[in-house]
Protein backbone atom coordinates (compact mmCIF):
# COMPACT_ATOMS: atom_id res chain seq x y z
CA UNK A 1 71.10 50.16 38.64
CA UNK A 2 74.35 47.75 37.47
CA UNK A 3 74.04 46.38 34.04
CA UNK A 4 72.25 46.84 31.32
CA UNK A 5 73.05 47.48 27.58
CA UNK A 6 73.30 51.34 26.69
CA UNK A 7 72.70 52.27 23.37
CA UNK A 8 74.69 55.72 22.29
CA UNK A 9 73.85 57.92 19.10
CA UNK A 10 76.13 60.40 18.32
CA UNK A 11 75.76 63.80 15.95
CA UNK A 12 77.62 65.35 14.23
CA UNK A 13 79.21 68.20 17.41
CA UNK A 14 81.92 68.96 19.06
CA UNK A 15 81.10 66.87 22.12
CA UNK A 16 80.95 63.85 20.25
CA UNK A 17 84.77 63.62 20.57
CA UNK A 18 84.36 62.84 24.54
CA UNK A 19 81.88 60.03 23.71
CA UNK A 20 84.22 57.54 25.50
CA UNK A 21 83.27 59.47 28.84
CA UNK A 22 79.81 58.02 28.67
CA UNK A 23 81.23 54.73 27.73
CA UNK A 24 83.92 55.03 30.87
CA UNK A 25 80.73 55.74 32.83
CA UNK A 26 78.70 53.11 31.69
CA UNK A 27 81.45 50.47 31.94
CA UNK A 28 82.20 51.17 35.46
CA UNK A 29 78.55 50.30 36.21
CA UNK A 30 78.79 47.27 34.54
CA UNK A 31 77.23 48.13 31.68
CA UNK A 32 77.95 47.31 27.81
CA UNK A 33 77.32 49.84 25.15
CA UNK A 34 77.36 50.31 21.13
CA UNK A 35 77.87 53.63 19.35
CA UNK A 36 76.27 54.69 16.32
CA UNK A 37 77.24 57.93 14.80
CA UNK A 38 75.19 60.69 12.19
CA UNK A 39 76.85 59.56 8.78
CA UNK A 40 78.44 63.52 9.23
CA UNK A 41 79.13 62.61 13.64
CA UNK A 42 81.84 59.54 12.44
CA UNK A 43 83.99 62.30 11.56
CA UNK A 44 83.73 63.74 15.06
CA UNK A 45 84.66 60.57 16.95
CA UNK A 46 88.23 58.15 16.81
CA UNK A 47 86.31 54.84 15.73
CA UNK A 48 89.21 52.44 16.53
CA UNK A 49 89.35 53.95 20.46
CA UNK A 50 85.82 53.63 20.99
CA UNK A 51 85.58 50.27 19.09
CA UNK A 52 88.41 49.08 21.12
CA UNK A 53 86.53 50.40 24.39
CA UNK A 54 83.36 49.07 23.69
CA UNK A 55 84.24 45.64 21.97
CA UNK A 56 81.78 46.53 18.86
CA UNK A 57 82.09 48.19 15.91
CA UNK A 58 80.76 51.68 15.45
CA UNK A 59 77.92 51.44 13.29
CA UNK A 60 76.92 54.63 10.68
CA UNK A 61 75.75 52.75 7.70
CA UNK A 62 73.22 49.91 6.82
CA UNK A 63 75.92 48.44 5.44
CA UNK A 64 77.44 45.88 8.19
CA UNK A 65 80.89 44.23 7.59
CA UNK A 66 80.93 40.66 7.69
CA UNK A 67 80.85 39.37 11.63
CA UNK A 68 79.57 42.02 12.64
CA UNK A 69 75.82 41.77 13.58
CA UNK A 70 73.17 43.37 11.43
CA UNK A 71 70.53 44.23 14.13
CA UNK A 72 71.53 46.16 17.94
CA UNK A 73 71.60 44.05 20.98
CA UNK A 74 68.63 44.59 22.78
CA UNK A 75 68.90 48.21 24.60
CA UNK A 76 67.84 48.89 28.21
CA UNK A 77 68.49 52.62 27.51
CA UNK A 78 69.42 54.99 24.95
CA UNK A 79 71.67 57.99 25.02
CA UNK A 80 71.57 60.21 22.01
CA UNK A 81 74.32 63.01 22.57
CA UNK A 82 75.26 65.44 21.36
CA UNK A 83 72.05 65.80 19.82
CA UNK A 84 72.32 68.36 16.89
CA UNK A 85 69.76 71.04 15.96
CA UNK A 86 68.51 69.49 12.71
CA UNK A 87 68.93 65.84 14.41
CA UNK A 88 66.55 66.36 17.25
CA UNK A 89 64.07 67.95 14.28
CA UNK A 90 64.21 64.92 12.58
CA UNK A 91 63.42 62.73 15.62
CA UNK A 92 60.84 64.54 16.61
CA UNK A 93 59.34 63.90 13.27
CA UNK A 94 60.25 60.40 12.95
CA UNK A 95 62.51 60.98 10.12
CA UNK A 96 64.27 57.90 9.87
CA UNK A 97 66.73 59.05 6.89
CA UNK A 98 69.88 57.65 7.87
CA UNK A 99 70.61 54.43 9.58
CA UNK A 100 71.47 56.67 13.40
CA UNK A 101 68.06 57.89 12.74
CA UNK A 102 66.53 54.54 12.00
CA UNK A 103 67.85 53.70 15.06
CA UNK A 104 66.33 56.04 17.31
CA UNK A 105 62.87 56.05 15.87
CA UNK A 106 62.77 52.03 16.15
CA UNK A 107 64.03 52.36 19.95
CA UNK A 108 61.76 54.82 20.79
CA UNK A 109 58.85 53.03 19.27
CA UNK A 110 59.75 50.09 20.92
CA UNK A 111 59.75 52.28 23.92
CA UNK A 112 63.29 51.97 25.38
CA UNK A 113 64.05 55.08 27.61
CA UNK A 114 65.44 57.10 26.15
CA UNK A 115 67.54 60.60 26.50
CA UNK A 116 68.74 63.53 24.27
CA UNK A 117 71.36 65.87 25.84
CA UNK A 118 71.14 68.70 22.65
CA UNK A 119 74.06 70.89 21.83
CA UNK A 120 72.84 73.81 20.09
CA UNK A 121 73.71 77.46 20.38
CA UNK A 122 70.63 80.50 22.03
CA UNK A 123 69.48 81.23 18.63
CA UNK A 124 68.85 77.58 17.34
CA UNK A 125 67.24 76.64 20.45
CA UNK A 126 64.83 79.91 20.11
CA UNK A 127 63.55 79.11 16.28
CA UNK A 128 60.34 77.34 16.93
CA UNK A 129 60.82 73.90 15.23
CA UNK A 130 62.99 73.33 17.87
CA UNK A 131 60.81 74.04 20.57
CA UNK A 132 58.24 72.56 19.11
CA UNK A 133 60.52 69.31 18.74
CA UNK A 134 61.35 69.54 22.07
CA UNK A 135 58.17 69.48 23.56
CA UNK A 136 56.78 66.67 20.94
CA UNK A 137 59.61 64.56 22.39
CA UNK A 138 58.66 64.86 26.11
CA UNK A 139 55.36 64.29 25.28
CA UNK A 140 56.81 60.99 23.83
CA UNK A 141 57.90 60.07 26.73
CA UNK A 142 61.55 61.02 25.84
CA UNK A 143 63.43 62.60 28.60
CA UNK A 144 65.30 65.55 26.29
CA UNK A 145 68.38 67.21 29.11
CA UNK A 146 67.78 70.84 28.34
CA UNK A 147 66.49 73.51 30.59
CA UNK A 148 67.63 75.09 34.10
CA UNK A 149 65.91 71.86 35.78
CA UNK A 150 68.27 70.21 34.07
CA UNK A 151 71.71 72.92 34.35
CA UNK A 152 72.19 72.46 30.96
CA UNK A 153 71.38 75.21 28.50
CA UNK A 154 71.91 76.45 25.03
CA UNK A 155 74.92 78.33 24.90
CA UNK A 156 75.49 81.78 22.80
CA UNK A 157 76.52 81.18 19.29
CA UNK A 158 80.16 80.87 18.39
CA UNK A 159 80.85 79.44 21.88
CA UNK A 160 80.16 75.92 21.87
CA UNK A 161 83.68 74.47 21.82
CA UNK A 162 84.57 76.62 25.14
CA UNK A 163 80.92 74.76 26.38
CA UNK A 164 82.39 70.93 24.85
CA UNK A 165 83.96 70.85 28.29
CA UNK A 166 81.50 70.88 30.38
CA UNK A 167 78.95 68.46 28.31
CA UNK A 168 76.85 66.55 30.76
CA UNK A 169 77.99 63.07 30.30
CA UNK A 170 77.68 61.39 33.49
CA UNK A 171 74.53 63.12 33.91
CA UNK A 172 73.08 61.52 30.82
CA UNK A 173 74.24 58.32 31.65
CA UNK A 174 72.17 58.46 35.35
CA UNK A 175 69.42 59.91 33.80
CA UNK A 176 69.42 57.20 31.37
CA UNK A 177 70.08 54.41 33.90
CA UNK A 178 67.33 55.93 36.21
CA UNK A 179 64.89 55.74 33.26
CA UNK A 180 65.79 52.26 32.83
CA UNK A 181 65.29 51.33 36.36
CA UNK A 182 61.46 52.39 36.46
CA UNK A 183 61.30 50.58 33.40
CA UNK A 184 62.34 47.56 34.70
CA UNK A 185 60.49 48.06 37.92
CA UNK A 186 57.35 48.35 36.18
CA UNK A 187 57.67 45.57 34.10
CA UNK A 188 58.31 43.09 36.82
CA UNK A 189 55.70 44.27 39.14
CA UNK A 190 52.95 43.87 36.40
CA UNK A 191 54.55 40.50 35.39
């Protein structure tokens, strides 16, 4: 699928610093994109590069400058990665504490596909809270990147900037643009 607006929601992990590789990604399929970032994830990413990339300001506050729209452009998909431990918590319970989080729990209500590629060490992903998020969020209908099926797994504690290379960026964006395919396949052959 070409085109399409991609919605991206950063946390606050050391992957968040390659954001611009799902943004490379998306561009080269034609597609725009926005970034919103955790209020801790702005401190993760270089905001001028990625508002220069993207041709939109990087949104973490409610708080919009003036210019600068108030609401998101309408979203075809949504990428939320790297998806942190207590962030995919809060989604799962529709926390909506912060405006990133806002975000997410209005685009999943308004049922925009959506996927989380997490980035949390073994012993995170084993408490059950996140399991239990996990599953709550499939259930959902949200497609969360974690799991052999997917070749993406939890790595051991104390490891994750050796994993920050390998973060599956180009795999979120297909997943995401696959998502948004069936989506728009199903809504023009009921229409």
């Amino acid at each position: 699928m070409t085109g399409g607006h991609l919605q991206i929601v950063i946390c606050a992990a050391g992957p968040a610093a390659d954001v611009t590789q799902l943004i490379s990604a998306a561009q080269k399929h034609s597609w725009t994109t926005t970034v919103t970032a955790t209020p801790n994830g702005i401190d993760f990413i270089d905001v001028p590069a990625i508002e220069e990339l993207t041709g939109a300001a990087v949104r973490s506050s409610y708080r919009v400058s003036s210019g600068d729209r108030r609401s998101l452009p309408a979203a075809d998909a949504l990428v939320i990665a790297p998806a942190t431990y207590n962030s995919i918590n809060k989604i799962a319970l529709g926390l909506a504490d912060n405006y990133a989080m806002t975000s997410v729990t209005e685009l999943i209500g308004r049922q925009v596909p959506t996927v989380i590629v997490p980035f949390v060490n073994a012993a995170l992903a084993a408490r059950s809270p996140f399991r239990r998020a996990v599953a709550s969020l499939r259930d959902e209908g949200v497609r969360v990147l974690l799991g052999p099926e997917d070749q993406w797994e939890p790595h051991p504690p104390g490891s994750g900037k050796d994993r920050q290379r390998t973060f599956p960026w180009t795999t979120a964006f297909e997943t995401a643009t696959g998502l948004a395919h069936a989506a728009r396949s199903a809504t023009s052959g009921h229409g």
